[in-house]
C-alpha atoms as a PDB file:
ATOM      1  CA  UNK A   1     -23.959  10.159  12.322  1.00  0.00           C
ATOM      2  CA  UNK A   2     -24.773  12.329  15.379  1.00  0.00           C
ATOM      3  CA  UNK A   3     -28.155  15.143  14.905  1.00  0.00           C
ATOM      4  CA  UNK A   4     -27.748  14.355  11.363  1.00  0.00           C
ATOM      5  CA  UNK A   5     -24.275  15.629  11.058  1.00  0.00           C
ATOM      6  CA  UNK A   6     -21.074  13.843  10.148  1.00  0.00           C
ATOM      7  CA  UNK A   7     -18.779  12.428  12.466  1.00  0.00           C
ATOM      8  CA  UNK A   8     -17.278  15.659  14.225  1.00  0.00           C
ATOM      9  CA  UNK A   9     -19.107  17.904  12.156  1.00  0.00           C
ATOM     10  CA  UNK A  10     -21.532  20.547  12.881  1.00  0.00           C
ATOM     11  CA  UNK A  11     -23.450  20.887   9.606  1.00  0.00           C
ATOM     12  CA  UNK A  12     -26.044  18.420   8.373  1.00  0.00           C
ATOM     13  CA  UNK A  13     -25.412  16.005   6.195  1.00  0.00           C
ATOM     14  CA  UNK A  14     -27.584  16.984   3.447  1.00  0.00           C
ATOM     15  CA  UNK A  15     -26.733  20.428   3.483  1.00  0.00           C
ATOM     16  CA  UNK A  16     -22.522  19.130   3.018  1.00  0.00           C
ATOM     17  CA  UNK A  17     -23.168  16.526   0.229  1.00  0.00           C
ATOM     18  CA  UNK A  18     -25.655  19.257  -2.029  1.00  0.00           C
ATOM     19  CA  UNK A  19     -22.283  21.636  -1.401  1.00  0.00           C
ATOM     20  CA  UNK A  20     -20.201  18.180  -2.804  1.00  0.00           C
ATOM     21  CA  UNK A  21     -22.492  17.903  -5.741  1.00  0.00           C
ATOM     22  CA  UNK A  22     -22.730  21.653  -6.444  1.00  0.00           C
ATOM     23  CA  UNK A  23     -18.848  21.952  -6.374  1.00  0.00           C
ATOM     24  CA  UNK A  24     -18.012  18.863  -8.285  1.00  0.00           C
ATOM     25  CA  UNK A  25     -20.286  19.784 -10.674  1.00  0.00           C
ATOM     26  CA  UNK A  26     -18.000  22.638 -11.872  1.00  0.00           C
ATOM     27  CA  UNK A  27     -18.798  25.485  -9.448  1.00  0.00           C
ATOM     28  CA  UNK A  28     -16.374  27.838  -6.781  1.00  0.00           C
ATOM     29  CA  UNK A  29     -16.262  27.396  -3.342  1.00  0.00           C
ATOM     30  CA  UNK A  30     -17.466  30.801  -3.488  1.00  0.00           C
ATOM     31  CA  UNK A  31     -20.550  30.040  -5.974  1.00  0.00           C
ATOM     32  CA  UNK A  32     -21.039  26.963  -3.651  1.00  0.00           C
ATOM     33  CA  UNK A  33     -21.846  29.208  -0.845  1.00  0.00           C
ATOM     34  CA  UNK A  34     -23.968  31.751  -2.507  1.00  0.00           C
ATOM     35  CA  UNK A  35     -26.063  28.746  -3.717  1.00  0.00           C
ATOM     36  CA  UNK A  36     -26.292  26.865  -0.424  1.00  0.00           C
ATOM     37  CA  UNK A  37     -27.335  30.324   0.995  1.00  0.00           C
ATOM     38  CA  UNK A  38     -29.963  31.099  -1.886  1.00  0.00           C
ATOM     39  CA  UNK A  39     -31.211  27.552  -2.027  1.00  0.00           C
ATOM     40  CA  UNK A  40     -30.917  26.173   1.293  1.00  0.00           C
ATOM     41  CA  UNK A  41     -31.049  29.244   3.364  1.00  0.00           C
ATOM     42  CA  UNK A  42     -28.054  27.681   5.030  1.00  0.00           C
ATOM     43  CA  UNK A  43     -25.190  29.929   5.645  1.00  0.00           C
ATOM     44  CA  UNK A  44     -22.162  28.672   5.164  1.00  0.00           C
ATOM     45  CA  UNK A  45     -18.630  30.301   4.080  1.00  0.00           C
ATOM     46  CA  UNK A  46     -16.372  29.313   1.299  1.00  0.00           C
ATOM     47  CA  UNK A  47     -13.819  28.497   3.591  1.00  0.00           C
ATOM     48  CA  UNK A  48     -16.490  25.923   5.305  1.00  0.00           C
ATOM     49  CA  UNK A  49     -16.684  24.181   1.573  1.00  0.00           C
ATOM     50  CA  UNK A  50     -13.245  23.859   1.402  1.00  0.00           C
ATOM     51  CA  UNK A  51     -12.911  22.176   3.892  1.00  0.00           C
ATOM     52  CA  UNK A  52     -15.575  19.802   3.157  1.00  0.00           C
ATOM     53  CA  UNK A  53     -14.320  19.134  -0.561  1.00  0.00           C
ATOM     54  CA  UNK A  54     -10.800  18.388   0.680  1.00  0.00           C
ATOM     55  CA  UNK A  55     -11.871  16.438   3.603  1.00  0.00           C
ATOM     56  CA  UNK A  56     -14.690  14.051   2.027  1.00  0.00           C
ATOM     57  CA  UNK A  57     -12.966  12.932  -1.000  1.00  0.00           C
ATOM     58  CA  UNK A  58     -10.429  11.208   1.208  1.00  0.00           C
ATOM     59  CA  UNK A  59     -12.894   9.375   3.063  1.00  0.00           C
ATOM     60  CA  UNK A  60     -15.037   7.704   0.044  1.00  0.00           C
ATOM     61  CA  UNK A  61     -11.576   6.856  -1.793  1.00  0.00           C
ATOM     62  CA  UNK A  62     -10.844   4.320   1.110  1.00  0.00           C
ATOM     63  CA  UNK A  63     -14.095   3.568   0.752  1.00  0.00           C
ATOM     64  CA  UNK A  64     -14.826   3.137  -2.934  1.00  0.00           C
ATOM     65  CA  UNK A  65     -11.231   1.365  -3.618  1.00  0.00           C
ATOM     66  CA  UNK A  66     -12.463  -1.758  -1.357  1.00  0.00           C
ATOM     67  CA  UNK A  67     -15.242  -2.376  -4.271  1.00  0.00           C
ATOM     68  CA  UNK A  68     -14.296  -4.929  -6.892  1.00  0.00           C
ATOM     69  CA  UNK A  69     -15.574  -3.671 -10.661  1.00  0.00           C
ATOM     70  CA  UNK A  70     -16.701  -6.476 -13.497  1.00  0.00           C
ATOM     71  CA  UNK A  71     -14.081  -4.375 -16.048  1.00  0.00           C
ATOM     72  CA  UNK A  72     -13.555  -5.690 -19.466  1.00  0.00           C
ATOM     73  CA  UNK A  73     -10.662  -7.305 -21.586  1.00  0.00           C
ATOM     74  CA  UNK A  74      -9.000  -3.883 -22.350  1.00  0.00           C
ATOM     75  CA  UNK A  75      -7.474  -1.511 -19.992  1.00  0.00           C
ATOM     76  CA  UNK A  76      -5.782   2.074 -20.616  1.00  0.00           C
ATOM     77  CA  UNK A  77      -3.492   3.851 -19.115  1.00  0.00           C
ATOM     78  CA  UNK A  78      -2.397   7.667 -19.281  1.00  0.00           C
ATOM     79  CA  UNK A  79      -0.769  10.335 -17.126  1.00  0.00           C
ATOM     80  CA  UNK A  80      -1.083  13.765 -17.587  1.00  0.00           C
ATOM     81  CA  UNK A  81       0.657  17.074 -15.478  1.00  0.00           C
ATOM     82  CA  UNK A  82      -0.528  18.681 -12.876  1.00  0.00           C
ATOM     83  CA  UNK A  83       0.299  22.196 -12.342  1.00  0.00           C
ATOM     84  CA  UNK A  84       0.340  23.465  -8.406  1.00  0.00           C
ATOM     85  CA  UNK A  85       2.092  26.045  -6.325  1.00  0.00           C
ATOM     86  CA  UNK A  86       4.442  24.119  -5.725  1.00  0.00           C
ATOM     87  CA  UNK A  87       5.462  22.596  -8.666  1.00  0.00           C
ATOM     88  CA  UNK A  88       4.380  20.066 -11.486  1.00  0.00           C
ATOM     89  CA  UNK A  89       2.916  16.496 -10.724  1.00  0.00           C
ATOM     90  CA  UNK A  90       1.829  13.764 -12.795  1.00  0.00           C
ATOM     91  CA  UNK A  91      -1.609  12.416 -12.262  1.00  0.00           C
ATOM     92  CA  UNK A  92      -1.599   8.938 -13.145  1.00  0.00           C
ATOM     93  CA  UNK A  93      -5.104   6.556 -14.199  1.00  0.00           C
ATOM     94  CA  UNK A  94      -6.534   3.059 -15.566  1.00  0.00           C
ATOM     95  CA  UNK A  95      -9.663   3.155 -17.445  1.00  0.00           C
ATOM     96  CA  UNK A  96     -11.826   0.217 -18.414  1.00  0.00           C
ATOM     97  CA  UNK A  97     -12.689   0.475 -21.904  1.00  0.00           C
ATOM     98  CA  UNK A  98     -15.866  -1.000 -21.646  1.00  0.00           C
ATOM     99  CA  UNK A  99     -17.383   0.668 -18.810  1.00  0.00           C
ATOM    100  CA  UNK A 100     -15.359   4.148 -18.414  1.00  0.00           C
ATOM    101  CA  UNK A 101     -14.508   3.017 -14.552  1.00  0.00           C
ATOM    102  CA  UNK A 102     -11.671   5.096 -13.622  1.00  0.00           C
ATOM    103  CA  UNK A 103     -10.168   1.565 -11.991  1.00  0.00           C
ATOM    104  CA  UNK A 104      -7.585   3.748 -10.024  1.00  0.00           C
ATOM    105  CA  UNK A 105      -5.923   6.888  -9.844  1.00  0.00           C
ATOM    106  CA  UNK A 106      -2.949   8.149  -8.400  1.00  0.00           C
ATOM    107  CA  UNK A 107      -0.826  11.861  -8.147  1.00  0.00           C
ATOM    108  CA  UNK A 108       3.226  11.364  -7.946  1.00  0.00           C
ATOM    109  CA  UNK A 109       5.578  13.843  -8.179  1.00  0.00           C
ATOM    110  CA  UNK A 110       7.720  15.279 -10.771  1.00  0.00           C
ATOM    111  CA  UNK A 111       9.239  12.354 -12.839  1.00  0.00           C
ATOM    112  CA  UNK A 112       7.868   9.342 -14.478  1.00  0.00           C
ATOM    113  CA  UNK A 113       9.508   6.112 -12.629  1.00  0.00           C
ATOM    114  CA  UNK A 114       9.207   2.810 -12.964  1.00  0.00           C
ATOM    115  CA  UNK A 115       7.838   2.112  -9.681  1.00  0.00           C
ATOM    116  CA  UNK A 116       5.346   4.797 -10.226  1.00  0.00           C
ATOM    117  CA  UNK A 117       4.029   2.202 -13.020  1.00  0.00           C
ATOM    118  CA  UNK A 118       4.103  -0.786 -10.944  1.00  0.00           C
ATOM    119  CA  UNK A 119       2.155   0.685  -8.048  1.00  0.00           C
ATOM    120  CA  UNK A 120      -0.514   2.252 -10.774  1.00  0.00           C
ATOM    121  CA  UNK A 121      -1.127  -1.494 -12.314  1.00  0.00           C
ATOM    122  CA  UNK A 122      -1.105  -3.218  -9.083  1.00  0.00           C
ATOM    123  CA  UNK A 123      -3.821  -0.817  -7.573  1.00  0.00           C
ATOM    124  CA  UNK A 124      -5.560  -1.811 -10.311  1.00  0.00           C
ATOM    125  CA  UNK A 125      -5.171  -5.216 -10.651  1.00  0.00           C
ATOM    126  CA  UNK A 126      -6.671  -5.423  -7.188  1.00  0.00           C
ATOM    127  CA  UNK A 127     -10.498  -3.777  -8.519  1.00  0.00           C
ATOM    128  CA  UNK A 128     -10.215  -5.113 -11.807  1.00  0.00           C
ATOM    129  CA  UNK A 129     -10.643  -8.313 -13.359  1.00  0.00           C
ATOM    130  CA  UNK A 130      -7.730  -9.847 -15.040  1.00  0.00           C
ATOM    131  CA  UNK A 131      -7.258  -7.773 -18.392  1.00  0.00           C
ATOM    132  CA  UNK A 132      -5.888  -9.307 -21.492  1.00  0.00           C
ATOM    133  CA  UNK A 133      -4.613  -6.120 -23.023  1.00  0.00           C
ATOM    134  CA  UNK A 134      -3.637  -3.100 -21.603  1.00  0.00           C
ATOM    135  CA  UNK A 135      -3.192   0.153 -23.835  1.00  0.00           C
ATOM    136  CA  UNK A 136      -0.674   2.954 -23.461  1.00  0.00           C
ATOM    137  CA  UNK A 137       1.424   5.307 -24.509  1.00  0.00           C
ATOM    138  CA  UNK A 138       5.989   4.411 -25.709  1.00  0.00           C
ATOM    139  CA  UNK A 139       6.642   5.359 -21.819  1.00  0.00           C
ATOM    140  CA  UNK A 140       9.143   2.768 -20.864  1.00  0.00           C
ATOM    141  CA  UNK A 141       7.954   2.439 -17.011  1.00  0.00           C
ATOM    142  CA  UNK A 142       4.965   0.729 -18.509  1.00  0.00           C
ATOM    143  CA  UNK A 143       6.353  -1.938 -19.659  1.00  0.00           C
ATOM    144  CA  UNK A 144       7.877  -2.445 -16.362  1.00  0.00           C
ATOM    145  CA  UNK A 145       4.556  -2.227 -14.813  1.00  0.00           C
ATOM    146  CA  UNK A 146       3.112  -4.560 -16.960  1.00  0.00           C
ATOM    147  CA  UNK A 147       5.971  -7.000 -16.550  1.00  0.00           C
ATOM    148  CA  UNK A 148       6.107  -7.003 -12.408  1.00  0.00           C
ATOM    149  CA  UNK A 149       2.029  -7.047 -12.318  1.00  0.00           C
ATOM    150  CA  UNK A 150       1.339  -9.332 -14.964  1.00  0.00           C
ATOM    151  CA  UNK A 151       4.018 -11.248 -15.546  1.00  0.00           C
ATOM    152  CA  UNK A 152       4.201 -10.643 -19.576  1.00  0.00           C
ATOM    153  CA  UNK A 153       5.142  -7.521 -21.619  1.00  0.00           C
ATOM    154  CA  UNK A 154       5.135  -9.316 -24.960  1.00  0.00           C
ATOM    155  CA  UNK A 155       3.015  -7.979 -28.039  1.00  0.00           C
ATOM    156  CA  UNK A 156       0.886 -11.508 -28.463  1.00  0.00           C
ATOM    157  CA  UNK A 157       1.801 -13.168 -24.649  1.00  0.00           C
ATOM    158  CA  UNK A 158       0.888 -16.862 -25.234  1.00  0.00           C
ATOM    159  CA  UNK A 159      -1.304 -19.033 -22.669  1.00  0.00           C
ATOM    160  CA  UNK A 160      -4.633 -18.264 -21.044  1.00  0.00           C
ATOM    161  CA  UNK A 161      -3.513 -15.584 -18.211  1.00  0.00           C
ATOM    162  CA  UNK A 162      -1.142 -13.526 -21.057  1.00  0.00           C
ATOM    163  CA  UNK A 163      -1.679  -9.996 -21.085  1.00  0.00           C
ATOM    164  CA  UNK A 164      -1.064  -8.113 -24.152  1.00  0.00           C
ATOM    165  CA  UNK A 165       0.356  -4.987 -23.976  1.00  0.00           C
ATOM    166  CA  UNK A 166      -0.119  -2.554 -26.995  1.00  0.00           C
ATOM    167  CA  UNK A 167       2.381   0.330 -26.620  1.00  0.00           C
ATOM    168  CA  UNK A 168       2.473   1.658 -30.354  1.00  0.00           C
ATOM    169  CA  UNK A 169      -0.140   3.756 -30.513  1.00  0.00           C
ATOM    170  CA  UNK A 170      -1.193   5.876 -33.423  1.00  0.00           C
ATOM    171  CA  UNK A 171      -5.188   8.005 -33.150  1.00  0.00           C
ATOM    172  CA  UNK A 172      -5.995   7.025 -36.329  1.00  0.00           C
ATOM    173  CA  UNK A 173      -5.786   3.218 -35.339  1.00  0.00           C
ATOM    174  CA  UNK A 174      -8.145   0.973 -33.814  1.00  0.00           C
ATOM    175  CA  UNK A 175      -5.354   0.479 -30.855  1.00  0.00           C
ATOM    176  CA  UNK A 176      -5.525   4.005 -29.640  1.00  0.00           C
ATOM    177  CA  UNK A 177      -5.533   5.797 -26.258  1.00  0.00           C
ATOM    178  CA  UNK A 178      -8.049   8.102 -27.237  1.00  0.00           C
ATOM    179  CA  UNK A 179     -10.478   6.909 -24.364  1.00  0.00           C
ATOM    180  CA  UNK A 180      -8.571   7.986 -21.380  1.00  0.00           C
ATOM    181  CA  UNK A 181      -6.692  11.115 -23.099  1.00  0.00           C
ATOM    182  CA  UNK A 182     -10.715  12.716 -23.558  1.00  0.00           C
ATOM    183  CA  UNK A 183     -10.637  11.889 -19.582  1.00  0.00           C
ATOM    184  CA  UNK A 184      -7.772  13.539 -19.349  1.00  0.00           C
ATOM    185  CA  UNK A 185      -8.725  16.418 -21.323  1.00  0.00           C
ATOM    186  CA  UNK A 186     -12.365  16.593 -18.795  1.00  0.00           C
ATOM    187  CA  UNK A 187      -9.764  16.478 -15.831  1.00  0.00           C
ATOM    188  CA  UNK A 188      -7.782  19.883 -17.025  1.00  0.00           C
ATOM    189  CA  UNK A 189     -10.784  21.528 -17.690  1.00  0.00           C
ATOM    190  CA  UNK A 190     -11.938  21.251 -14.533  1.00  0.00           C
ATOM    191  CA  UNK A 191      -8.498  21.698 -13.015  1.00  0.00           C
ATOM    192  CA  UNK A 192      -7.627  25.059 -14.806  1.00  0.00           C
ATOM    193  CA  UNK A 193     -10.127  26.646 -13.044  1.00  0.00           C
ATOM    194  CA  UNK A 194      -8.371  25.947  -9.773  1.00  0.00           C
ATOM    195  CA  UNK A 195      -6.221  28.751 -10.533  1.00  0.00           C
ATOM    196  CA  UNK A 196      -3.282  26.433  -9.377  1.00  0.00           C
ATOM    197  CA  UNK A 197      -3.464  23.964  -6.215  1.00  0.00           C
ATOM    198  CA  UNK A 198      -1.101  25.654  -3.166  1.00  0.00           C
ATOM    199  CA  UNK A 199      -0.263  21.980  -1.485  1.00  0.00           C
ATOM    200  CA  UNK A 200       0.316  18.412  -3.164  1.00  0.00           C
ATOM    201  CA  UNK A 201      -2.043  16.661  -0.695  1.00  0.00           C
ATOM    202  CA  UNK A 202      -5.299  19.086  -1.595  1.00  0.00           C
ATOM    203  CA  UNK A 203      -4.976  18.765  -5.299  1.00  0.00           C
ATOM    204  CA  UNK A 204      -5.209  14.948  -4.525  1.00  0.00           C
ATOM    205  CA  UNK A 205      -8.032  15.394  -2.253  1.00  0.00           C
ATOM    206  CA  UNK A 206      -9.512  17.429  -5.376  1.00  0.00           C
ATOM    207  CA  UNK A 207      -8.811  15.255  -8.192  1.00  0.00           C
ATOM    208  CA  UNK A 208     -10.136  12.077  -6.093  1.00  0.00           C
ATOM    209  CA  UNK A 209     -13.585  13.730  -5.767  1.00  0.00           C
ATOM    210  CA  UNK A 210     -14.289  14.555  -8.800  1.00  0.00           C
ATOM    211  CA  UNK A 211     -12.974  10.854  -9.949  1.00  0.00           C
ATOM    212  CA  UNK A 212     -15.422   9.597  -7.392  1.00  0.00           C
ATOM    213  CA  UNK A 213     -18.244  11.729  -8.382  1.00  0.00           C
ATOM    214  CA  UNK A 214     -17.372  10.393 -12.639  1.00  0.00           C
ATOM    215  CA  UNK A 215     -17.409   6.621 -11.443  1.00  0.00           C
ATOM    216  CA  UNK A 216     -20.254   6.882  -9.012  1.00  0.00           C
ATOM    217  CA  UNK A 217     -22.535   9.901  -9.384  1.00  0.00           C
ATOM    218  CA  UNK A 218     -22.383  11.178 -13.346  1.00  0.00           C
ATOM    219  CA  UNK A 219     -24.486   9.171 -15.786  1.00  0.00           C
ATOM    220  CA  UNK A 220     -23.080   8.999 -19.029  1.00  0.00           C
ATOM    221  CA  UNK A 221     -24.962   9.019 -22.278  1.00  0.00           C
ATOM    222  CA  UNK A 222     -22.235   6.570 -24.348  1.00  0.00           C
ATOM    223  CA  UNK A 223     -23.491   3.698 -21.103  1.00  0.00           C
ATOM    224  CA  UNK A 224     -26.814   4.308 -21.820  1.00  0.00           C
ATOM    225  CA  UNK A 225     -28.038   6.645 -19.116  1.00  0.00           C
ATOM    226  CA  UNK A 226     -25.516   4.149 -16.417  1.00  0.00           C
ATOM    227  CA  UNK A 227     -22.828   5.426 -14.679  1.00  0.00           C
ATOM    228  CA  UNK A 228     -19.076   3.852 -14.611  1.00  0.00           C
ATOM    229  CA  UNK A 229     -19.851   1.965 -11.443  1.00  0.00           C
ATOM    230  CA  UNK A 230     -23.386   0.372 -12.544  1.00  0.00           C
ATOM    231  CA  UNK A 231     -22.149  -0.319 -15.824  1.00  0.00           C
ATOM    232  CA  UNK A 232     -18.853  -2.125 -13.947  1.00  0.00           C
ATOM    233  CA  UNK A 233     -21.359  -4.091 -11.697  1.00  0.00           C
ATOM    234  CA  UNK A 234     -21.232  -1.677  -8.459  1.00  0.00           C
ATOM    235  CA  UNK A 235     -24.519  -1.134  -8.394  1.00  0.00           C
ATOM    236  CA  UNK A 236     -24.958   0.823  -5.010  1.00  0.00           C
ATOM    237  CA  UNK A 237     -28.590   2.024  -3.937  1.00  0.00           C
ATOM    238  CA  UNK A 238     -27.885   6.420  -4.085  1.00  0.00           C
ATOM    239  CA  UNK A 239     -30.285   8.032  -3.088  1.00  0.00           C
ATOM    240  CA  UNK A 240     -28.950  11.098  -2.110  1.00  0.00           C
ATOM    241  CA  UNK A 241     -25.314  10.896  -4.278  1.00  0.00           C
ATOM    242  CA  UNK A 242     -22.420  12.297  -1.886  1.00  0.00           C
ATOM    243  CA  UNK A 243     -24.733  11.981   1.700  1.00  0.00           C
ATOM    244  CA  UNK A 244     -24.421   8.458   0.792  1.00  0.00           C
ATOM    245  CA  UNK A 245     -21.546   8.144   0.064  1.00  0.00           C
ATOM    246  CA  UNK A 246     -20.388   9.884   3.146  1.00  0.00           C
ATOM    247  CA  UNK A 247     -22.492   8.012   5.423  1.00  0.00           C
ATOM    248  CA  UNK A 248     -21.573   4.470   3.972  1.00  0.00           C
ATOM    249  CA  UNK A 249     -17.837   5.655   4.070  1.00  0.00           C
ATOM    250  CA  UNK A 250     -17.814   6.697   7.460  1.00  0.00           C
ATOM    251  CA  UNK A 251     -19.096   3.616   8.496  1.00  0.00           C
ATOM    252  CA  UNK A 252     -16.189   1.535   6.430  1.00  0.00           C
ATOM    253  CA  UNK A 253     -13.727   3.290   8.149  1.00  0.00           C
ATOM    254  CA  UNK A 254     -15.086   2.839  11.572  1.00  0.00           C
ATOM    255  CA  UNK A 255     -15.360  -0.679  11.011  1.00  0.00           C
ATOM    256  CA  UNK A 256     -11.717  -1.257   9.945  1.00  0.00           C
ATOM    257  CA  UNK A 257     -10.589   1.198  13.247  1.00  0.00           C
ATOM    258  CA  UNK A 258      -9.819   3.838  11.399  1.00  0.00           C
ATOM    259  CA  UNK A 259     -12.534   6.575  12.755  1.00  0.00           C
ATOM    260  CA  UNK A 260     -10.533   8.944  15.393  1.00  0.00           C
END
């Protein structure tokens, strides 16, 4: 940090992570302004957010995905579309049941693959703790996921390290994936009011801050008052939400050579 500013940035820190938080929250870039403006007395245009919200996100993902999360015996998996400019996208997640931490999250493009699968379990195999069931939907590149990450795809795997994978799923039953489909349903609410991304690479910039902001800034009343990341065992000292998480990410990256 340099005058209280970001690395090559000219606004203070403070005055970038309330825009974060105000915009994450559910607000415009344009609201954003007005309120930094009304609140702050800081001036700032809509075009400034913008670039803060699609810049930021990147940097606490790298961040945030070197944290390991204390996640429970039962993962889920979903994806869901995406609708940009140009063209539909599948935004792919694993939730903990236990602790609602959004283990990892991922944006391909049209087409559900097999590989697609396999990357989305081994991103999360590399947070989590060893599951021994993991929930989702008939989609055949699951069980292909579950098979190259884990080693088992069978209904009741035997041994210790088997991982059960429950892939007829009806609402009404206790094996449901109605956990991660409310997520999803949260995620296109907040997405329709986009009006429609214009590039790939900002709705993922997008989606990953307001994933970050659900696992490490929103308290949810079902945890007790706890967000995703305390309840997981990420229990990181915020004081000021996104300023911290900006400051603690820019140092990770500068550490590991990335900073240019």
């Amino acid at each position: 940090m340099e005058n209280g500013c970001p690395y090559r940035a000219r606004t203070p820190l403070p005055v970038i992570a309330s825009a974060m938080e105000i915009y994450f929250s559910g607000s415009s870039t344009a609201k954003t302004s007005r309120l930094l403006r009304k609140v702050l007395r800081v001036h700032r245009s809509d075009v400034a957010v913008w670039k803060w919200i699609v810049k930021y996100p990147s940097l606490a993902r790298d961040y945030t995905a070197a944290l390991r999360a204390q996640t429970s015996p039962t993962w889920h998996a979903d994806e869901t579309v995406i609708d940009t400019r140009v063209g539909k996208l599948w935004q792919w997640e694993v939730e903990d049941q236990d602790t609602r931490y959004i283990l990892t999250s991922m944006m391909t493009g049209w087409g559900r693959e097999s590989q697609h699968a396999v990357d989305l379990f081994a991103h999360a195999k590399a947070v989590g703790v060893r599951p021994e069931r993991i929930v989702t939907d008939g989609l055949r590149a699951y069980v292909e996921g579950v098979r190259r990450n884990f080693y088992t795809n069978r209904a009741n795997p035997r041994g210790p390290n088997g991982v059960k994978h429950v892939n007829r799923i009806h609402f009404a039953q206790a094996d449901n994936n109605n956990l991660i489909e409310r997520f999803h349903g949260s995620v296109k609410e907040r997405t329709k009011t986009l009006r429609h991304f214009k590039r790939a690479d900002t709705a993922k910039a997008i989606l990953d801050g307001w994933i970050i902001a659900y696992n490490f800034l929103r308290e949810h009343e079902s945890l007790g008052g706890l967000t995703p990341a305390v309840k997981a065992g990420i229990d990181l000292p915020f004081e000021d939400g996104w300023g911290d998480l900006i400051r603690w990410a820019t140092y990770f990256r500068a550490r590991v050579g990335q900073l240019s």
